[in-house]
Protein backbone atom coordinates (compact mmCIF):
# COMPACT_ATOMS: atom_id res chain seq x y z
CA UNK A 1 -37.87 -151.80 173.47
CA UNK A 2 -33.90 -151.80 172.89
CA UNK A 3 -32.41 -154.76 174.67
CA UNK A 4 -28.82 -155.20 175.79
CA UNK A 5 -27.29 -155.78 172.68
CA UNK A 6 -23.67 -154.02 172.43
CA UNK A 7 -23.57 -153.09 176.32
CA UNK A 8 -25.69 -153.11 179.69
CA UNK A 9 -27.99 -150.27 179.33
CA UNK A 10 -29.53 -148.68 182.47
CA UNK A 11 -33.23 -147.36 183.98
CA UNK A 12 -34.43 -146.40 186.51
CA UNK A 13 -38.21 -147.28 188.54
CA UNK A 14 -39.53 -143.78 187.69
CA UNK A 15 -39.59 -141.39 190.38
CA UNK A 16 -36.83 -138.58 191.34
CA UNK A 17 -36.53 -136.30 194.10
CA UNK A 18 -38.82 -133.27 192.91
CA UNK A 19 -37.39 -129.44 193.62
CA UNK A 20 -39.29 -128.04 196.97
CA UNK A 21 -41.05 -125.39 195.25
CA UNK A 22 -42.98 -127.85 193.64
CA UNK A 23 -42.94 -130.04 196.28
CA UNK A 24 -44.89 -127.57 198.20
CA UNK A 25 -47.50 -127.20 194.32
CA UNK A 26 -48.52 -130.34 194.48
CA UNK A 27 -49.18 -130.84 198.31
CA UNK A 28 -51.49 -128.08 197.45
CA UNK A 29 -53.09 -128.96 194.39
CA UNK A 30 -54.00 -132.75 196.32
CA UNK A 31 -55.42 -131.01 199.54
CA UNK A 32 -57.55 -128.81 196.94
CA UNK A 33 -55.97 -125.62 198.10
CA UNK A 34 -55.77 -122.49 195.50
CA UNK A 35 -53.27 -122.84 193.22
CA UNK A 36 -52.52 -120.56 190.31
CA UNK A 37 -52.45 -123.10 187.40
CA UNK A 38 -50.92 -121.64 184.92
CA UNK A 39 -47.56 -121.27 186.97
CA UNK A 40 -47.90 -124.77 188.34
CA UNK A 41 -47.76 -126.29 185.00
CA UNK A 42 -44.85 -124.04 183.83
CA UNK A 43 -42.73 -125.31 187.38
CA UNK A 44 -43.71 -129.03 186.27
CA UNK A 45 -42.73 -128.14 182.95
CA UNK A 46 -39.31 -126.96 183.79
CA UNK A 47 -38.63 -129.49 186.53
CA UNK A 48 -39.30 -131.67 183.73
CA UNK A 49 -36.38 -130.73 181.84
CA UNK A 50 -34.30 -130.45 184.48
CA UNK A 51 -34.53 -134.32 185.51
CA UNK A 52 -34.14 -135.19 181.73
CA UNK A 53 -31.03 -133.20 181.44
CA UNK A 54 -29.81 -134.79 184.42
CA UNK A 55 -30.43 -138.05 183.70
CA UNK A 56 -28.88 -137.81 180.72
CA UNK A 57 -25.85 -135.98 181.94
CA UNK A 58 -25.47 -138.98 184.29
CA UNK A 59 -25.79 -141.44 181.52
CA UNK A 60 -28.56 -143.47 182.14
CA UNK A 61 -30.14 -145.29 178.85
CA UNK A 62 -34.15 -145.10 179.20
CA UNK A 63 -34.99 -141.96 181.08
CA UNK A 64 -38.37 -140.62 182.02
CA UNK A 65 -40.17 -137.08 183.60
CA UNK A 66 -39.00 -138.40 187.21
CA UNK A 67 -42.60 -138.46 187.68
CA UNK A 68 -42.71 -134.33 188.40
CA UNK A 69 -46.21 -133.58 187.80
CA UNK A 70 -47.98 -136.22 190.34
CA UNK A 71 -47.72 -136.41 193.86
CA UNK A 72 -47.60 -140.46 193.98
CA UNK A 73 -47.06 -142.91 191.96
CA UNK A 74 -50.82 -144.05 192.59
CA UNK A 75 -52.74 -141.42 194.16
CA UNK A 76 -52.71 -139.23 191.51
CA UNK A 77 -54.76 -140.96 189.47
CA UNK A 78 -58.05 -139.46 191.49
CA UNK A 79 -57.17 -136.23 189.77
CA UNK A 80 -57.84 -137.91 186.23
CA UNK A 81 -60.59 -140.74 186.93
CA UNK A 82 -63.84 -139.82 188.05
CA UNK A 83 -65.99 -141.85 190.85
CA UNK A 84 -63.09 -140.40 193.84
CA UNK A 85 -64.90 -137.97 195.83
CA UNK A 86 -64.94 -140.59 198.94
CA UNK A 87 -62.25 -140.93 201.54
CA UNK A 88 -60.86 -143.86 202.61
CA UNK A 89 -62.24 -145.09 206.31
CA UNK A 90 -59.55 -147.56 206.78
CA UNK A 91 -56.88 -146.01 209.15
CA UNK A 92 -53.58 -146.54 207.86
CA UNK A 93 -51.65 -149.23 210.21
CA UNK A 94 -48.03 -150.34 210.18
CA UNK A 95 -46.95 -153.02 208.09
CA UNK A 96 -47.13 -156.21 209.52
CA UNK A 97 -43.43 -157.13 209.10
CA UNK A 98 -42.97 -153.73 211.33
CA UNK A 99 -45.54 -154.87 213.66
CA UNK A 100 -43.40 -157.83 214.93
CA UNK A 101 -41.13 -155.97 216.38
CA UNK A 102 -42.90 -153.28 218.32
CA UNK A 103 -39.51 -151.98 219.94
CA UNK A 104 -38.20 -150.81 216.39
CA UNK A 105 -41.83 -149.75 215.74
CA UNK A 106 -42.01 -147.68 218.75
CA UNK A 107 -38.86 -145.89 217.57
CA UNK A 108 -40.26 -144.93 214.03
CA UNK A 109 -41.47 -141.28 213.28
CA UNK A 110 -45.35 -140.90 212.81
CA UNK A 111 -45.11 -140.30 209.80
CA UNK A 112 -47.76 -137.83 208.58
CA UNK A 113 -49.73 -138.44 205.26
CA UNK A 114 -48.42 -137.15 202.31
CA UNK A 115 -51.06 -137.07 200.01
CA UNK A 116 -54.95 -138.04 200.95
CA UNK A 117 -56.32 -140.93 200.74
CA UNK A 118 -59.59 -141.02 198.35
CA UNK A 119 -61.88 -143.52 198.24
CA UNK A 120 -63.94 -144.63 194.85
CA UNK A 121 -67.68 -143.72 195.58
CA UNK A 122 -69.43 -143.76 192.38
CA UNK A 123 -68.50 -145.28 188.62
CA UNK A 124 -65.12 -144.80 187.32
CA UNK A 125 -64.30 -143.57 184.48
CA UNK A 126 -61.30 -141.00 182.41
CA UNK A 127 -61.39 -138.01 182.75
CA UNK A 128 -57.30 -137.37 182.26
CA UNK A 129 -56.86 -136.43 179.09
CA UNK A 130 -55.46 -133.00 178.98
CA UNK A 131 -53.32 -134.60 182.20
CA UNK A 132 -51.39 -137.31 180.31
CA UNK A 133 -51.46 -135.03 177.00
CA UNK A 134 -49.46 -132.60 179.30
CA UNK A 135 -46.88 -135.45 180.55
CA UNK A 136 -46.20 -136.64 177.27
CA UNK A 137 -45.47 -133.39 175.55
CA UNK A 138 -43.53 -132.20 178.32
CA UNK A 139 -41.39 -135.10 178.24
CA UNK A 140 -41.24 -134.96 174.29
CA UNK A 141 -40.06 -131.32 174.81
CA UNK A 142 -37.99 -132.01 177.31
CA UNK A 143 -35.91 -135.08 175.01
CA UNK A 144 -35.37 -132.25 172.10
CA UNK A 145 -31.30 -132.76 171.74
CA UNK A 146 -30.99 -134.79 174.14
CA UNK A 147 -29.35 -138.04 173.52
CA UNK A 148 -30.69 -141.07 175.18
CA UNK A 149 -31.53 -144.94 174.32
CA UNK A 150 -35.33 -144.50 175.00
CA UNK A 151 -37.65 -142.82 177.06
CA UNK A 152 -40.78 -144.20 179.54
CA UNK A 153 -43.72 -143.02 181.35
CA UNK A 154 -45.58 -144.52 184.57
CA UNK A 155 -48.77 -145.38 185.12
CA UNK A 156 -50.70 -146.48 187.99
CA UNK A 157 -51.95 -150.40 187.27
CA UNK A 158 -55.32 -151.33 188.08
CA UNK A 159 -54.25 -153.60 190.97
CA UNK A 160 -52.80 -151.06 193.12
CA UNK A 161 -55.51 -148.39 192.47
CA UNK A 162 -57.71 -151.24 193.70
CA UNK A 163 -55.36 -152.53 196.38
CA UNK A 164 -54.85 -148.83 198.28
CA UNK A 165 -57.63 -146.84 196.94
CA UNK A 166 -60.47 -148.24 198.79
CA UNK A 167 -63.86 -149.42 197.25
CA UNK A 168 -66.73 -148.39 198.62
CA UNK A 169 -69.38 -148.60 195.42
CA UNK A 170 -68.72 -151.81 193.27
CA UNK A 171 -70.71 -154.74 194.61
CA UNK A 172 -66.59 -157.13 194.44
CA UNK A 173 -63.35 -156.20 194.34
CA UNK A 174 -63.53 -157.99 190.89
CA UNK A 175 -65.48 -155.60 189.83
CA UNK A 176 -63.87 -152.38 190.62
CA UNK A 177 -60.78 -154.17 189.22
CA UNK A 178 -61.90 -154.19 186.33
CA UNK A 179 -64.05 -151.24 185.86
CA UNK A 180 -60.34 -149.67 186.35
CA UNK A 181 -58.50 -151.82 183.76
CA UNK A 182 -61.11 -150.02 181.69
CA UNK A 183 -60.56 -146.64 182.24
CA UNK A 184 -56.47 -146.64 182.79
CA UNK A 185 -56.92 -147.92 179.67
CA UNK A 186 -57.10 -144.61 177.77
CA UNK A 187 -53.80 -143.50 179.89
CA UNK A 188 -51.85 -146.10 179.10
CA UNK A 189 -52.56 -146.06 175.26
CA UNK A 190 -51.92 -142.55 175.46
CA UNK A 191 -49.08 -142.93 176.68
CA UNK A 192 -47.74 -145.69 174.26
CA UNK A 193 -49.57 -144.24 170.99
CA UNK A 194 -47.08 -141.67 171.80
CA UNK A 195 -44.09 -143.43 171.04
CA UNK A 196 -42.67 -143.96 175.07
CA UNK A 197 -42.36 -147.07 176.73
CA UNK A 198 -45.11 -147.20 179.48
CA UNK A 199 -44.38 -148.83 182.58
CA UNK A 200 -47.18 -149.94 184.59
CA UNK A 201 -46.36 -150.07 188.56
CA UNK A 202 -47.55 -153.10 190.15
CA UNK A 203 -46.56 -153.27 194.04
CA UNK A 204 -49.91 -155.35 194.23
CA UNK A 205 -49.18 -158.18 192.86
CA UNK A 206 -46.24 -158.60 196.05
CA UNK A 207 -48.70 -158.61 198.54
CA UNK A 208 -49.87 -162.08 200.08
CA UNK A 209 -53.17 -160.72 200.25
CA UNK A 210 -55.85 -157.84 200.49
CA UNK A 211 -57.89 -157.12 203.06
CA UNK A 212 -60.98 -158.63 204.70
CA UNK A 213 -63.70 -159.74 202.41
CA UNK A 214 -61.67 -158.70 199.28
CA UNK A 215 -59.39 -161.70 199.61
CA UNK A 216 -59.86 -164.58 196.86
CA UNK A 217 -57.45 -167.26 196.68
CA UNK A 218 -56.81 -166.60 192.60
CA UNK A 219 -56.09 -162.91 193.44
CA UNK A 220 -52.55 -162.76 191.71
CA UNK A 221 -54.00 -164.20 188.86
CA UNK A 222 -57.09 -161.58 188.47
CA UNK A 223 -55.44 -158.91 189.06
CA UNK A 224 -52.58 -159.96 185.86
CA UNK A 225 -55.51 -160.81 184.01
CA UNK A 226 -57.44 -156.95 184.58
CA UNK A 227 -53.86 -155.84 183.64
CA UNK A 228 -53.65 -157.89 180.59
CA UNK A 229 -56.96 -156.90 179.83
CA UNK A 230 -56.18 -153.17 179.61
CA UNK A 231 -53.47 -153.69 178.33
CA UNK A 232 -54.63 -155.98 175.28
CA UNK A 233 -54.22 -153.56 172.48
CA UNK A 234 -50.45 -152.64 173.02
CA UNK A 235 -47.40 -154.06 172.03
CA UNK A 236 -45.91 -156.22 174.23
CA UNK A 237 -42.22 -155.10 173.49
CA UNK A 238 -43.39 -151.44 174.35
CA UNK A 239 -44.59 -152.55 178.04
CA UNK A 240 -42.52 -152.68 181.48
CA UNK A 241 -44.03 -154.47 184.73
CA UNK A 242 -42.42 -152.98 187.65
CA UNK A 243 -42.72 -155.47 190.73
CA UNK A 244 -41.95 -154.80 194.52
CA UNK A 245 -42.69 -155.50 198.31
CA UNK A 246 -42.96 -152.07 199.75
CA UNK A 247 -40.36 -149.42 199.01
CA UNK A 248 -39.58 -148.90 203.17
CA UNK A 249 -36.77 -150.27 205.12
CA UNK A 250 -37.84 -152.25 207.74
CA UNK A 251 -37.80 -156.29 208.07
CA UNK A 252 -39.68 -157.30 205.04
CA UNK A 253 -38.95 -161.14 206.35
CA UNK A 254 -42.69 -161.40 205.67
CA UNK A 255 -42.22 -160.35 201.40
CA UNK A 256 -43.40 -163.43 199.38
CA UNK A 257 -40.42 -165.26 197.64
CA UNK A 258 -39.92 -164.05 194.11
CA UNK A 259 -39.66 -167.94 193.41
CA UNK A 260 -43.32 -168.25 194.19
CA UNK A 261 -44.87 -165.42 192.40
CA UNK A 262 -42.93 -165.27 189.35
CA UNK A 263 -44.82 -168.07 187.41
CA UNK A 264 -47.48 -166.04 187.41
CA UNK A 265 -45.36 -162.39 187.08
CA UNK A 266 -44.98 -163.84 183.87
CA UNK A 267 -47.88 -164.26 182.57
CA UNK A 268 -48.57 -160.56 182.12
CA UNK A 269 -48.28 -159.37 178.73
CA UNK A 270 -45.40 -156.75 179.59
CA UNK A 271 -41.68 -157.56 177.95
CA UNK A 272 -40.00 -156.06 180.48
CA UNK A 273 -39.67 -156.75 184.45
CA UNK A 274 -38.34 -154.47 186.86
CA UNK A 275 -37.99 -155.86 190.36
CA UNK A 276 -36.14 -155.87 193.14
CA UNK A 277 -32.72 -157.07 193.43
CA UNK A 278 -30.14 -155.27 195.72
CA UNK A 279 -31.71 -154.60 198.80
CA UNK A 280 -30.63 -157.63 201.82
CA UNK A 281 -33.94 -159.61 201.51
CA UNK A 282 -34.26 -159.72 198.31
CA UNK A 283 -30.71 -159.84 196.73
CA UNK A 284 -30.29 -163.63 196.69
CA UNK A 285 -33.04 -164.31 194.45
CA UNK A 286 -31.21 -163.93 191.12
CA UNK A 287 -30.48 -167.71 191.49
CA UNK A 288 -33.99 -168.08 191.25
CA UNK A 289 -33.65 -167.85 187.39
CA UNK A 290 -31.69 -170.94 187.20
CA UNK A 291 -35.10 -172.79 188.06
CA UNK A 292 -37.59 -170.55 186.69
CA UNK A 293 -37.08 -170.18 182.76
CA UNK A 294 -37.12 -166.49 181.46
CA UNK A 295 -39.24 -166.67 177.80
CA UNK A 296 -37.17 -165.57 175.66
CA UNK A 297 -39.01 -162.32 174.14
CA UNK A 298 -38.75 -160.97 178.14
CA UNK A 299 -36.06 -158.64 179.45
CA UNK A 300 -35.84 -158.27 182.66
CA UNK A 301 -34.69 -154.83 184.63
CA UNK A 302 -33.13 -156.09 188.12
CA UNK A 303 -32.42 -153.56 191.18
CA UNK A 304 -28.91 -152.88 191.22
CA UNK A 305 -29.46 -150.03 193.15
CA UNK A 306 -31.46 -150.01 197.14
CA UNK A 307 -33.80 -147.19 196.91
CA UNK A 308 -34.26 -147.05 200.76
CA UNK A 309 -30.68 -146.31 201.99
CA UNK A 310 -28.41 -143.65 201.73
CA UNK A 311 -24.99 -146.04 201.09
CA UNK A 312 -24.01 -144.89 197.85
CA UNK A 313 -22.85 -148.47 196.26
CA UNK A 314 -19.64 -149.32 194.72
CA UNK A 315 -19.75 -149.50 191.33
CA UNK A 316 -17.87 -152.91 191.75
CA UNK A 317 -20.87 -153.88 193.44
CA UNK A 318 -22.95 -152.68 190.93
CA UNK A 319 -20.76 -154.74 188.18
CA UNK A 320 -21.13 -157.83 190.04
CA UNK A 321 -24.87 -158.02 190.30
CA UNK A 322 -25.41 -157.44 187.22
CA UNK A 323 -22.92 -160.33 186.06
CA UNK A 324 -24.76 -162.59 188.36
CA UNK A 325 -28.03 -162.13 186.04
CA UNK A 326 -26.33 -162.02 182.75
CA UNK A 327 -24.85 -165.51 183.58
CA UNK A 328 -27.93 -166.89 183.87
CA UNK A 329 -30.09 -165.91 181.50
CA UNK A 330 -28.02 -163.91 179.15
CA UNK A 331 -26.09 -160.37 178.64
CA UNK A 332 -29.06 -158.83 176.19
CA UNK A 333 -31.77 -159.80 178.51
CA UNK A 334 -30.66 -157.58 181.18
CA UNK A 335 -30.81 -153.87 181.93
CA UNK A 336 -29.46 -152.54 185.31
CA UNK A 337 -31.96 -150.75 187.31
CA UNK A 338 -33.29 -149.73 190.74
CA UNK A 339 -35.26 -151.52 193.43
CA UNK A 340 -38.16 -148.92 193.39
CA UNK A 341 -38.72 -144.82 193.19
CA UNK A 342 -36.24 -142.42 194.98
CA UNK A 343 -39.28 -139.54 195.76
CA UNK A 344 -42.44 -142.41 195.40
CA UNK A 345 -44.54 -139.98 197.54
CA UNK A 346 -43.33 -136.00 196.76
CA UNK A 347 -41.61 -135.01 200.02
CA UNK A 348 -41.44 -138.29 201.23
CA UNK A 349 -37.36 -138.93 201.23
CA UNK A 350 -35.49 -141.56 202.56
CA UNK A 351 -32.55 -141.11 200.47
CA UNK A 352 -30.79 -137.42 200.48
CA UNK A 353 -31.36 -135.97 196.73
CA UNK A 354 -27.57 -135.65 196.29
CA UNK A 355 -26.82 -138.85 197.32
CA UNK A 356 -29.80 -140.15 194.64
CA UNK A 357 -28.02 -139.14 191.93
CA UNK A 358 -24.25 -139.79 193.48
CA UNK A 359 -26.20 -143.56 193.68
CA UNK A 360 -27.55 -143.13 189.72
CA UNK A 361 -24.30 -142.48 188.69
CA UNK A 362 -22.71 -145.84 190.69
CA UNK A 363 -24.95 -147.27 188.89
CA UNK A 364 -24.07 -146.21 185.39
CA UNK A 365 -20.14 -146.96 185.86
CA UNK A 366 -20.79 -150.26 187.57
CA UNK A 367 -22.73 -150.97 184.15
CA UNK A 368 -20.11 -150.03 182.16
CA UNK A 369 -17.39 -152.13 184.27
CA UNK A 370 -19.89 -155.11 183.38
CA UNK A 371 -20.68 -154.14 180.15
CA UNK A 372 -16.55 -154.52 179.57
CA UNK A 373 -16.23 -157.80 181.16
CA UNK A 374 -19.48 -159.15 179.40
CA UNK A 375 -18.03 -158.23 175.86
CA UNK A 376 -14.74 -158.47 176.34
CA UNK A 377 -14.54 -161.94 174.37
CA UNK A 378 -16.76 -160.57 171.41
């Protein structure tokens, strides 16, 4: 993994608005409607190289496939693990930090539900293979002539399969952890063995706690561990963690303080940690680094960008939070990034397309503006 050695290199969390024609593909291909596959993998395959070109042409450092060929960031995994055929019988509810103010609740959309929800209903296992093969030459394809730093691929993490894909056939929650770790196993070292960077979302290990009988007090702890576990036979330096609290605007005065889950954060073997940083609950907490020691092999990949409004920020801006990182724990451990996904469910917009990339490329001049006052002594 290429650290910040000569400037501030940028990323992003991993998912890009996807074109509507393929939009409307893989609404189809989750609801199990007919589908001619042959053309669906061709519009993947050129959407593909579309968002590589584009990222590139906007000059971000470690690009990826802007996560084209899955309709979420999690739930596509029940496409390419077996034991899925259940549906969840939980009803989704507003988050709680939305529930305390039932006036701004009241005023939401009902929001309908992008992709199902499955439910695990018998033993897990991979059954992906030709899937991720398919990602990873795409995006190889797609990188022919193309000149960028690196390049990464996401994965769903055990935790959040666990966390919003409900369990209804291991005897624990431990269990069905783990009997995940397993099988995302193959995926990720797929997906490394390659030669990309693999980051491994992790929205789970944010929450204060899962539901009902599930809960255990060591809970952020097991879940790092399942991901070390799968994990165990990778290279550390070839791994990114990406951490959040829900990629919504709304209150979020009830997210955990990065100060109290970081310890363990840590812990997991991944180099690199993506988090937030920019949005207004979470933007203070790069002082937080002054008390909590970053290891020294870590890199860390703060949100410069707020993935949930349509404010395209000033590159100024952009400069300045990164500055207030690198003077804490150091120029080359830092690489500008967003707070989450732009498209995390396919369809599912907050911010316009064209003001996503207008936002990207804010993001890439406030990163050079840094990357000139950061160097400008060497």
């Amino acid at each position: 993994m290429k650290h910040s050695t000569q400037r501030i290199l940028t990323t992003h969390t991993g998912s890009l608005p996807r074109p509507a024609d393929l939009q409307q593909m893989l609404v189809a291909q989750d609801r199990g409607e007919p589908l001619e596959r042959a053309a669906f993998e061709a519009r993947v395959r050129a959407a593909v190289q579309e968002v590589v070109q584009r990222q590139a042409r906007c000059g971000i450092d470690v690009v990826n496939d802007g996560e084209m060929s899955k309709i979420s960031y999690s739930t596509y995994v029940k496409d390419r693990l077996t034991g899925f055929e259940g549906q969840s019988a939980q009803a989704r509810t507003v988050p709680p930090d939305i529930a305390d103010f039932p006036g701004y609740a009241g005023r939401l959309p009902v929001i309908s539900q992008v992709s199902t929800m499955p439910a695990c209903n018998g033993p897990v296992s991979y059954r992906g293979q030709a899937d991720v093969a398919r990602d990873i030459a795409n995006l190889a394809d797609a990188l022919t002539g193309v000149q960028v730093a690196e390049a990464f691929i996401t994965a769903a993490s055990p935790g959040v399969i666990a966390l919003f894909l409900e369990n209804q056939y291991y005897p624990t929650h431990e269990a069905y952890l783990y009997a995940l770790a397993e099988a995302m196993k193959e995926e990720y070292d797929a997906i490394v063995g390659a030669g990309f960077l693999l980051q491994l979302d992790c929205p789970d290990l944010g929450v204060s706690r899962v539901r009902g009988e599930d809960w255990r007090e060591d809970y952020r702890a097991l879940h790092i561990q399942a991901l070390n576990q799968a994990v165990r036979d990778l290279p550390p330096d070839r791994l990114r963690l990406h951490l959040c609290w829900g990629n919504y605007e709304g209150p979020h005065h009830r997210d955990i303080p990065l100060r109290t889950i970081l310890p363990d954060v840590l812990e997991a073997r991944p180099v690199a940690l993506s988090f937030e940083g920019a949005n207004p609950r979470h933007e203070h907490e790069w002082k937080v680094f002054e008390e909590i020691r970053l290891p020294e092999e870590k890199v860390i990949i703060p949100g410069v960008l707020d993935s949930t409004t349509n404010f395209i920020e000033h590159p100024e801006l952009v400069a300045q939070r990164i500055e207030r990182y690198a003077s804490v724990i150091g120029r080359e451990h830092v690489i500008a990034g967003t707070d989450c996904g732009f498209a995390t469910f396919s369809g599912a917009l907050t911010v316009d397309p064209d003001i996503t990339w207008a936002k990207l490329a804010a993001m890439v001049e406030g990163a050079q503006i840094a990357s000139d006052r950061l160097w400008e002594s060497s």
